[in-house]
Protein backbone atom coordinates (compact mmCIF):
# COMPACT_ATOMS: atom_id res chain seq x y z
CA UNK A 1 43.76 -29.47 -32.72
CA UNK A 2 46.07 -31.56 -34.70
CA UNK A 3 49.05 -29.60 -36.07
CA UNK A 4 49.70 -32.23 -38.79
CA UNK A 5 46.00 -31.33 -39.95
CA UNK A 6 46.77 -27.84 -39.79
CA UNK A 7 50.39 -27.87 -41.71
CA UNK A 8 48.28 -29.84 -44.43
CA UNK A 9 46.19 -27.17 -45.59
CA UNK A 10 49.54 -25.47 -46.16
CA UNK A 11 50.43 -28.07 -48.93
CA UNK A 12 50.79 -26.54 -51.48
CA UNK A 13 52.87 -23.86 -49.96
CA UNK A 14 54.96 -26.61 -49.33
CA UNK A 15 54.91 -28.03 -52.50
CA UNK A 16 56.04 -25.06 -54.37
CA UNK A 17 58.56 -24.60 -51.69
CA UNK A 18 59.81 -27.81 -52.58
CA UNK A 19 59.46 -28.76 -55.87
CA UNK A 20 60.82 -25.05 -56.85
CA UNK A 21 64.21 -26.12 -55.03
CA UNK A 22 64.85 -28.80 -56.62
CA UNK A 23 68.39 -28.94 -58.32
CA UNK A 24 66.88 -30.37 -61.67
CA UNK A 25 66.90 -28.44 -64.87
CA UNK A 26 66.12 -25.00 -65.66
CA UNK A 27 65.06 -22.85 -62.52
CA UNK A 28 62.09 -21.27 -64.12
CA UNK A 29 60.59 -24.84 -65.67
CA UNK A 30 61.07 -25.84 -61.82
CA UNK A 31 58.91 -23.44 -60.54
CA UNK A 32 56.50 -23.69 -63.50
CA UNK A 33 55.76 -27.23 -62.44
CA UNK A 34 56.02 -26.13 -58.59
CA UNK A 35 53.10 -23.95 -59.73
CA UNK A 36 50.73 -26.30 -61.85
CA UNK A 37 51.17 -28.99 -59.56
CA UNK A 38 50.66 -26.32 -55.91
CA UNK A 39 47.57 -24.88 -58.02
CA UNK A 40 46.09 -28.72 -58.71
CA UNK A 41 46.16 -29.70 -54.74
CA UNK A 42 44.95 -26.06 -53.91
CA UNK A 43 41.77 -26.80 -56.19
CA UNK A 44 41.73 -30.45 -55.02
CA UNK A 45 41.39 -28.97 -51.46
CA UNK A 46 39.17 -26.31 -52.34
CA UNK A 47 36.84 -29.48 -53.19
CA UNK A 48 36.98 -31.49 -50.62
CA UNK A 49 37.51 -29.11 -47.95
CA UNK A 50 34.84 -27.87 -45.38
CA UNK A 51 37.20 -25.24 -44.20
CA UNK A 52 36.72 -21.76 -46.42
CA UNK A 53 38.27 -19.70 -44.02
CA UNK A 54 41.56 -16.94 -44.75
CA UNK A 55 43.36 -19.82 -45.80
CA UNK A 56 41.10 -21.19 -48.37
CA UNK A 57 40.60 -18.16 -50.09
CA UNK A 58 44.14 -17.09 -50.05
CA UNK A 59 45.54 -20.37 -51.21
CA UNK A 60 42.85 -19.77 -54.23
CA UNK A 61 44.24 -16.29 -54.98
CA UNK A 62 47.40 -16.70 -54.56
CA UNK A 63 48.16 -19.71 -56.91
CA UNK A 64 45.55 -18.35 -59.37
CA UNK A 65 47.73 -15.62 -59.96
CA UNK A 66 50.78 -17.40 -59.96
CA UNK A 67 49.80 -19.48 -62.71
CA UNK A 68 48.80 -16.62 -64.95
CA UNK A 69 52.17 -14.25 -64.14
CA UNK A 70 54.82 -17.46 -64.14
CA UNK A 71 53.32 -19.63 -66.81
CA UNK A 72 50.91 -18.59 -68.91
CA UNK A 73 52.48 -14.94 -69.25
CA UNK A 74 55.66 -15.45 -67.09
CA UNK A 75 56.28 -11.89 -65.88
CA UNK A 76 59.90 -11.35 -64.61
CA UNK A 77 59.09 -8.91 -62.14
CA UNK A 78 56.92 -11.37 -60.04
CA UNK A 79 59.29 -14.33 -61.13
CA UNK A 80 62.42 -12.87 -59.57
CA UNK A 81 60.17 -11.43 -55.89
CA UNK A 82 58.26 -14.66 -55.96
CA UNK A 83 59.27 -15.86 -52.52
CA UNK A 84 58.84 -12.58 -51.39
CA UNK A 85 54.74 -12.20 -52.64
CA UNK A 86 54.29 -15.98 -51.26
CA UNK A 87 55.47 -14.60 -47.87
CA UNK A 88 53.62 -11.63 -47.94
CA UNK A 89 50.38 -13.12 -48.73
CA UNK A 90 51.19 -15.93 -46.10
CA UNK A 91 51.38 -13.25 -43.44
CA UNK A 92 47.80 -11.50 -44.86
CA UNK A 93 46.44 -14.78 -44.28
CA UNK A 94 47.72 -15.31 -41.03
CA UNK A 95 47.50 -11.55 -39.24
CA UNK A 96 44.54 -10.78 -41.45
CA UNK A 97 42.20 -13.43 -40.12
CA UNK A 98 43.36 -11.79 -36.20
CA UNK A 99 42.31 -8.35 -37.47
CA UNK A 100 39.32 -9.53 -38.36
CA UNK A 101 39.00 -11.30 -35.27
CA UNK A 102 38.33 -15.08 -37.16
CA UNK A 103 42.28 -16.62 -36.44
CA UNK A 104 42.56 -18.92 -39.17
CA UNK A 105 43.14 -21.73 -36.79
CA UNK A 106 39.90 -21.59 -35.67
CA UNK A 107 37.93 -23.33 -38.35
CA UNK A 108 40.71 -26.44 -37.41
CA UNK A 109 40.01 -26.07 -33.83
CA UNK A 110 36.39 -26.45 -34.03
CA UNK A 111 36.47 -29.63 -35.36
CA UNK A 112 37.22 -31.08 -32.18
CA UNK A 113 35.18 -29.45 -29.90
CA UNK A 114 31.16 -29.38 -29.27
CA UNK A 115 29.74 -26.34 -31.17
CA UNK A 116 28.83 -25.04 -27.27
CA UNK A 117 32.73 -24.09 -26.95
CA UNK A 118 33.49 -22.30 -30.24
CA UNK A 119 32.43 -18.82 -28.25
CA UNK A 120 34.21 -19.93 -25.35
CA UNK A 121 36.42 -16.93 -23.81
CA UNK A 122 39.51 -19.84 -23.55
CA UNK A 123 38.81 -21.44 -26.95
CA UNK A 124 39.22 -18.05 -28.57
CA UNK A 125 42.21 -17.02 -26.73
CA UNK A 126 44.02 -20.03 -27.61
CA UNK A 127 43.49 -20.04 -31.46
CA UNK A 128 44.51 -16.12 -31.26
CA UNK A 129 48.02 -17.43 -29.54
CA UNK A 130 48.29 -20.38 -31.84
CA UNK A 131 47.68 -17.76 -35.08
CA UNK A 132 49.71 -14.98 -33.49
CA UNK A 133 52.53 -18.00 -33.37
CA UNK A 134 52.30 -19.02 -36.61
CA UNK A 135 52.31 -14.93 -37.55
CA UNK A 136 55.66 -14.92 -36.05
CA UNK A 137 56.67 -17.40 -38.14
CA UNK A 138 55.41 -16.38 -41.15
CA UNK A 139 57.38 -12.69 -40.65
CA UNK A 140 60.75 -14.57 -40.11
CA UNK A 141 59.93 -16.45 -43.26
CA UNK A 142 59.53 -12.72 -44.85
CA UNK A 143 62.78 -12.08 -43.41
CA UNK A 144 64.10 -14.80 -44.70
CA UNK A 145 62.87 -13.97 -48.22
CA UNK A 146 64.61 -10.96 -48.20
CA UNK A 147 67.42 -11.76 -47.56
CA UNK A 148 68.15 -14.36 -50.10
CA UNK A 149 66.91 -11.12 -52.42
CA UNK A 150 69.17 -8.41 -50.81
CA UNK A 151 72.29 -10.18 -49.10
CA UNK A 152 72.71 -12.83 -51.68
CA UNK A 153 76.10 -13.67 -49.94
CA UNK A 154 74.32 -15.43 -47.14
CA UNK A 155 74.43 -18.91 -47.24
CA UNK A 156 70.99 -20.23 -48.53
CA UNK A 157 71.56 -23.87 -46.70
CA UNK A 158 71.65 -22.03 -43.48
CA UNK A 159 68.44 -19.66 -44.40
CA UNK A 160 66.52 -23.19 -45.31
CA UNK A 161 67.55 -24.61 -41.87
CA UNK A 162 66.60 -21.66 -40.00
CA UNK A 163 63.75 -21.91 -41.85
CA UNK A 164 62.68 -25.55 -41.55
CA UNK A 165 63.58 -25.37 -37.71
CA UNK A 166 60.88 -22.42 -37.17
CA UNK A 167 58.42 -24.25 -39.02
CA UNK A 168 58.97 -27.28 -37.08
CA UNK A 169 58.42 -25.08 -33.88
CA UNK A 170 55.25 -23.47 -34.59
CA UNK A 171 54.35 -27.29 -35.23
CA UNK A 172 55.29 -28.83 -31.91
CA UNK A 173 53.56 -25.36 -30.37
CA UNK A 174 50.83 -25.82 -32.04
CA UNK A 175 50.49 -29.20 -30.72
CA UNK A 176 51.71 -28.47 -27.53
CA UNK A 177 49.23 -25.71 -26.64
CA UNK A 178 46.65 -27.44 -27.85
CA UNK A 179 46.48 -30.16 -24.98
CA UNK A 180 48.05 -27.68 -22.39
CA UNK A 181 44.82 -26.03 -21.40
CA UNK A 182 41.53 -26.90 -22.15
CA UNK A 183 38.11 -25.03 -22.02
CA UNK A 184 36.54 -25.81 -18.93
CA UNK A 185 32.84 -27.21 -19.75
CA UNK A 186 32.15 -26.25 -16.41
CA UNK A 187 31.90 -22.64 -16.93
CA UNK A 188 29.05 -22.86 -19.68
CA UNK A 189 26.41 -24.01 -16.90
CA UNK A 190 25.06 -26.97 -19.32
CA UNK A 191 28.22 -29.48 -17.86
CA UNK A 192 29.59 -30.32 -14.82
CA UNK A 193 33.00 -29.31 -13.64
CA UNK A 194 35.54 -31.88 -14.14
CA UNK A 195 33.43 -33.62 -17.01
CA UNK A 196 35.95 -34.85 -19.98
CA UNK A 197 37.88 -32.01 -21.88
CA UNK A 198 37.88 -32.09 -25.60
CA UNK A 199 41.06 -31.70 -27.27
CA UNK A 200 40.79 -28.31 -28.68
């Protein structure tokens, strides 16, 4: 699985993350534009992507209503708990798809191994770890959001370190996991043993 793939469907998370940061003009025409421009690469994905997994659909609903509560009929309540919903609905992505048993790295995963492994007993336990990881994330980044809420005396430049750092972890975990242990072939009774792992 590449994790760069991956973090790439989380664009325009990213891009409202970013763009809504920005120390240019007024706060709330920041995040407007954070919010056209998240919900034009979330449709551009939603076109070219053959992934419609938790992540597809959530991106969709999420930015859908962002656009109608923060600019077309900007609602304060959501404005001011906006990193707060984002992180919320980040985590339903990401612990929903496990309680449904379809982790939402698993549409990634499969395209790089044979359609024989996507049942396979390993295959399945390592997307579950790779989600759960990203889960963890996701909850600190709820913690996170609360806290620049609640205890607005905390530093923010420290909360967006923390912050990047954890991301960047899940990344190289992600990646890391990924070529640690493959699904033997082996076991499926079509290969032999020691034939060539994919990179799953």
């Amino acid at each position: 699985m590449n994790p760069w793939a991956l973090l790439l469907s989380f664009a325009p998370w990213l891009i409202l993350k970013i763009i809504s940061d920005l120390p240019f003009g007024n706060p709330l025409t920041m995040l407007q534009i954070a919010i056209v421009t998240a919900t034009l690469v979330s449709l551009y994905q939603s076109r070219k992507s053959t992934v419609k997994g938790f992540i597809y659909w959530g991106n969709l609903f999420f930015f859908a209503l962002s656009l109608l509560l923060v600019v077309i009929l900007p609602q304060t309540w959501f404005i001011t708990k906006m990193g707060l919903f984002s992180q919320l609905m980040l985590n339903f992505i990401t612990w929903g798809s496990i309680l449904f048993k379809k982790p939402f790295t698993l549409d990634y995963a499969k395209e790089h191994v044979p359609q024989e492994l996507w049942n396979h007993p390993v295959f399945l336990q390592k997307n579950y770890i790779i989600t759960g990881v990203w889960g963890c994330y996701f909850l600190l980044g709820f913690l996170s959001a609360e806290i620049r809420i609640y205890e607005p005396g905390i530093n923010r430049g420290l909360i967006e370190i923390f912050d990047n750092v954890a991301m960047l972890g899940a990344v190289f975990f992600t990646s890391f996991y990924s070529k640690h242990k493959k699904v033997p072939r082996g076991n499926l009774g079509g290969g032999e043993a020691g034939s060539s792992q994919p990179k799953d």
